[in-house]
Protein backbone atom coordinates (compact mmCIF):
# COMPACT_ATOMS: atom_id res chain seq x y z
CA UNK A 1 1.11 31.05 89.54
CA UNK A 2 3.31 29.35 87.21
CA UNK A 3 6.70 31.53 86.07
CA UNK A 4 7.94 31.14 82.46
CA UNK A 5 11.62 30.42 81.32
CA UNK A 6 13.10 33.44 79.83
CA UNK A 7 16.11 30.90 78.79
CA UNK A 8 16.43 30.36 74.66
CA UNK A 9 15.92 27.38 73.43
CA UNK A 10 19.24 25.38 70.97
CA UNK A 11 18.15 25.49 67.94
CA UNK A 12 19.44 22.84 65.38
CA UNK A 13 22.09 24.17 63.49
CA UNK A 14 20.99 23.60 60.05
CA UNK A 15 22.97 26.03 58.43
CA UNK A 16 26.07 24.69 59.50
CA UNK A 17 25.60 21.39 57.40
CA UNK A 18 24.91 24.08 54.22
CA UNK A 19 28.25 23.96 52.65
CA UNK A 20 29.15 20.65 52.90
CA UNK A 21 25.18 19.83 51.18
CA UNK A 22 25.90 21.99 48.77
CA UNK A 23 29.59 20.67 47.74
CA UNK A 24 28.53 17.44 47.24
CA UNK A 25 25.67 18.17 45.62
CA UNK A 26 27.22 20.33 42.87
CA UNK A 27 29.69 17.29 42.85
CA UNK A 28 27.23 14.92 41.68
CA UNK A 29 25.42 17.32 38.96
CA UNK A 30 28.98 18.28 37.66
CA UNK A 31 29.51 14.60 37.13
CA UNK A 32 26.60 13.51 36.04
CA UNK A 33 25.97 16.53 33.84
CA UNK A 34 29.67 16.39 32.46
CA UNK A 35 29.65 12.52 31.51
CA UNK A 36 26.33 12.31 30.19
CA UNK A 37 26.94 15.38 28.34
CA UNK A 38 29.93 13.73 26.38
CA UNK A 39 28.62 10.69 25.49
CA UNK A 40 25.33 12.55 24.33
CA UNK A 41 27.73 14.21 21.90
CA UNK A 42 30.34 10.99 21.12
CA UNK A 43 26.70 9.38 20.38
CA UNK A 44 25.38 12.37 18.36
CA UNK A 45 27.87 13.10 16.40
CA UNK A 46 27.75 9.67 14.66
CA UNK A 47 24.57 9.77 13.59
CA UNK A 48 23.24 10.95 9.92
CA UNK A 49 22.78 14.70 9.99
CA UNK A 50 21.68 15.37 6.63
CA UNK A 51 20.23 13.62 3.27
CA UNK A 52 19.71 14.04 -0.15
CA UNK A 53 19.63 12.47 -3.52
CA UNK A 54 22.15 13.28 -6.62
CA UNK A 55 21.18 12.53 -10.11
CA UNK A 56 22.83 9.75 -11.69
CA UNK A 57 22.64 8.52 -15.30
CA UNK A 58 19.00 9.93 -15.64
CA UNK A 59 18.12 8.49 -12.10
CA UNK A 60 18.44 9.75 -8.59
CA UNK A 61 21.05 7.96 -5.70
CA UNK A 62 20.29 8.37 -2.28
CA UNK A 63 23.16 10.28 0.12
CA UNK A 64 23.61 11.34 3.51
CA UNK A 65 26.54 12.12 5.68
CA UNK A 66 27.06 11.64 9.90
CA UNK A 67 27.99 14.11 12.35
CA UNK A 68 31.62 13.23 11.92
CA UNK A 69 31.30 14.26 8.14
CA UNK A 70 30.12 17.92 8.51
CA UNK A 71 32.64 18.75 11.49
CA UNK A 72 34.67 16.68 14.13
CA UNK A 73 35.12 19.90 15.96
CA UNK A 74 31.84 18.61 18.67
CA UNK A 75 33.29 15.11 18.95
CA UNK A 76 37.09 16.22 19.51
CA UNK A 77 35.52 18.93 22.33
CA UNK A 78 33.76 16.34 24.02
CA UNK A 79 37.22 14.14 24.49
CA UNK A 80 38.78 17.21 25.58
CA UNK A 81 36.02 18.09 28.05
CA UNK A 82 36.05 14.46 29.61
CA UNK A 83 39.33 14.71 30.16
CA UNK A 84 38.61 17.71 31.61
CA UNK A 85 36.09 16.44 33.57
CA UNK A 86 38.29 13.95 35.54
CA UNK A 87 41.15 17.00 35.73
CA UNK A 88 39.16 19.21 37.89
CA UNK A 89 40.26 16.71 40.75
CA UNK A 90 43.72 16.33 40.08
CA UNK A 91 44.49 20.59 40.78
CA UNK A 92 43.87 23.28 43.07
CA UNK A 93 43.08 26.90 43.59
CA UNK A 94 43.95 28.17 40.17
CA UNK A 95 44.73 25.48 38.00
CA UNK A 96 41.23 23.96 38.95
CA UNK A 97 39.54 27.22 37.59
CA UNK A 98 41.67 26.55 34.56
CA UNK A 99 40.49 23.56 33.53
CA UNK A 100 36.87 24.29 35.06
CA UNK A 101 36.69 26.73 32.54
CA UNK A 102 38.05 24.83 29.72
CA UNK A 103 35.30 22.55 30.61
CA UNK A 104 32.70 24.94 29.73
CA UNK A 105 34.34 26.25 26.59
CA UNK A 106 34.62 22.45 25.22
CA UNK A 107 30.36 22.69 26.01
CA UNK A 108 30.48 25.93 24.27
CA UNK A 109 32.15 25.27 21.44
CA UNK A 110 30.77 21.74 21.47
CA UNK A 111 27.30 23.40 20.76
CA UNK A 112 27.78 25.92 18.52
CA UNK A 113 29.89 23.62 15.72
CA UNK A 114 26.71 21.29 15.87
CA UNK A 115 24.53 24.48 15.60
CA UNK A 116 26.51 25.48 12.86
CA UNK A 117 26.51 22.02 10.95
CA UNK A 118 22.42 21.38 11.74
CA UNK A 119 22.58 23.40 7.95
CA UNK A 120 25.45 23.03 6.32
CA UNK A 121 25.53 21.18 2.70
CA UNK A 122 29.29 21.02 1.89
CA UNK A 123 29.67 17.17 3.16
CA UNK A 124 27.08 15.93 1.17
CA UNK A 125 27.86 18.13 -2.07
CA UNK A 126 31.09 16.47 -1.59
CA UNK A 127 29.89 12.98 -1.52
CA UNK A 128 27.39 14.05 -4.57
CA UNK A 129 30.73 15.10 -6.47
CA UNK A 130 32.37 11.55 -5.44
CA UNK A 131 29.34 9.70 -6.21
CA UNK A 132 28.54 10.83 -9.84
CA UNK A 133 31.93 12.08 -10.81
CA UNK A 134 30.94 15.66 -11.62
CA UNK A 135 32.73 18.19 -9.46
CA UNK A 136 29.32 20.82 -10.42
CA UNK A 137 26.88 17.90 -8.78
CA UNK A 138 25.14 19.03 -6.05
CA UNK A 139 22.46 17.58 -3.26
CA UNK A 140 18.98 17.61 -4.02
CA UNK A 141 15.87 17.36 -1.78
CA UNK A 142 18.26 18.06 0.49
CA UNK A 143 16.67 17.96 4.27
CA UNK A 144 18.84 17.32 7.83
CA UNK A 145 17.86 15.41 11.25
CA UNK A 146 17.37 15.93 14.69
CA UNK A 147 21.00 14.73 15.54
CA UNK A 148 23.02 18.16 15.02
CA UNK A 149 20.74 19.30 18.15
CA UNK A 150 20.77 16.71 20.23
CA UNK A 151 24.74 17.31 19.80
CA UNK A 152 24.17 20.70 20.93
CA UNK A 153 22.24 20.04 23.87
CA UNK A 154 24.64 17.50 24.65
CA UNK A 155 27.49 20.34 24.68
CA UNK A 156 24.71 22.47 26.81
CA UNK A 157 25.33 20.01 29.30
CA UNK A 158 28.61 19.75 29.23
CA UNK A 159 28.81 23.78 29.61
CA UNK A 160 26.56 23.36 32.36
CA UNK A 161 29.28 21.02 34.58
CA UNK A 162 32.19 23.60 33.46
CA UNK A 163 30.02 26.90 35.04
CA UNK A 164 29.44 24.49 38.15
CA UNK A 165 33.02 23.90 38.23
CA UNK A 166 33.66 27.22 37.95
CA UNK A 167 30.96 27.90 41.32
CA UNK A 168 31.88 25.78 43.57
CA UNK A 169 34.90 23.48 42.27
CA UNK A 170 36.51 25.22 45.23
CA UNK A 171 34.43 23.23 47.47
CA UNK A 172 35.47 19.94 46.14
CA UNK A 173 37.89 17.55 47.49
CA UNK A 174 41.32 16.95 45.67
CA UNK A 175 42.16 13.69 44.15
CA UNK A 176 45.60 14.49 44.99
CA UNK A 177 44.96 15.29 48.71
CA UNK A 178 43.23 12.38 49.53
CA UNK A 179 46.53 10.09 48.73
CA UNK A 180 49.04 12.19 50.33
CA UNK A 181 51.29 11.10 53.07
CA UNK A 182 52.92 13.49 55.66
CA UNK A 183 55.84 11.91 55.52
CA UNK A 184 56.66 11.46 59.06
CA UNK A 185 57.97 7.99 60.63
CA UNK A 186 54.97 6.08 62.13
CA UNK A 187 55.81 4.93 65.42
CA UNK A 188 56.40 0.92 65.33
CA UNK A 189 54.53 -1.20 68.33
CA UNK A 190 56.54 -3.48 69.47
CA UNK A 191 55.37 -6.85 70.76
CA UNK A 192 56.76 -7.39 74.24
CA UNK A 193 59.40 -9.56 74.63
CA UNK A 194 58.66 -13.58 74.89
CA UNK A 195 60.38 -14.91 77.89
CA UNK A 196 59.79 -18.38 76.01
CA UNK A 197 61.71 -17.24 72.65
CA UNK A 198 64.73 -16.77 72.75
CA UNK A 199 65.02 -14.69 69.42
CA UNK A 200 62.67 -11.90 71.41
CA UNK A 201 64.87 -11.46 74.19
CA UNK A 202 67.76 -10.85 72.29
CA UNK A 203 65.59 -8.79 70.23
CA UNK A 204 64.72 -6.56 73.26
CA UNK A 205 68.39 -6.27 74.18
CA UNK A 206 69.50 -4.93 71.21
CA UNK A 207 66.61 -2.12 71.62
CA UNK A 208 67.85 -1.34 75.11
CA UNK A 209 65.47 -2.82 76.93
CA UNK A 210 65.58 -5.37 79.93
CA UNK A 211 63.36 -8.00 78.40
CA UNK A 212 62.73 -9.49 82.33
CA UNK A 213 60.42 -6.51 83.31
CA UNK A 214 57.31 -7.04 83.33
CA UNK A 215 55.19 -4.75 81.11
């Protein structure tokens, strides 16, 4: 009659390799969501947003006006949220949730100025004035792009690496901790003394040693 082991079984530990997975995952999407999401909006936000035509002289002239026409408020948010980006690893503790959430107000704010300019009409009613010389010209057939969205989504992801620095930027290593030194004196190895050079034994005498024992 065979008897059966009443003794557990290890089990992996799994869990204990959770944290870590998680930290550098986050890492990488912060990254990756934070740099893509800046250049998405750099990119954007130079684009034509809107066009038109203005009457001219009993004819009609083409217009339109980019990104940076109708607001620079996305592309100065996405500089600020780069810069942002690469600050999250230069602080600690506090000052990282500082600039974790600045991160994801540059996003924010990012987003909404391109919502905001997706229908606005003073740029080009501007350049309708400058174009035919009458301050009371205005845009017709007036119609706008895809561009002032993709600028949004691009501060969407750039909100999205600010709330993930705001998760688990705790989790993340320091730029400033990897570099640091201790300060302590290192402990010099000393070659033993060459019975052959002269130079070393006088060496080891002046270090206290007796340069004849053997080591």
């Amino acid at each position: 009659m065979g008897y059966v082991s009443a003794v557990p079984v290890p089990q992996p530990r799994a869990a204990a390799a959770t944290p870590a997975t998680s930290s550098r995952r986050s890492l990488a999407a912060a990254l990756f969501l934070g740099a893509a999401g800046a250049t998405v909006v750099l990119l954007a936000a130079g684009r034509i947003w809107a066009e038109g035509s203005a009457s001219v002289g009993g004819g009609t002239v083409s217009l339109d006006v980019k990104g940076s026409d109708v607001t620079g408020v996305p592309t100065a948010l996405a500089i600020v949220g780069l810069a942002a980006l690469v600050a999250v690893f230069a602080v600690r503790r506090t000052g990282r949730l500082l600039v974790a959430a600045l991160l994801a107000l540059s996003g924010a704010g990012a987003s909404t100025a391109a919502l905001l300019g997706a229908s606005d009409t003073g740029a080009l009613d501007e350049k309708a004035a400058r174009t035919t010389g009458d301050a009371a010209s205005t845009v017709e057939a007036l119609s706008h792009t895809v561009w002032p969205y993709v600028t949004a989504a691009g501060g969407a992801l750039l909100l999205l690496a600010g709330l993930l620095a705001l998760r688990y930027g705790r989790l993340w290593p320091s730029m400033s901790g990897r570099y640091e030194r201790d300060g302590s004196p290192r402990a010099r190895k000393e070659r033993p003394a060459d019975p052959d050079r002269p130079e070393d034994l006088w060496k080891a005498l002046d270090r206290g040693e007796d340069p004849t024992r053997e080591g």
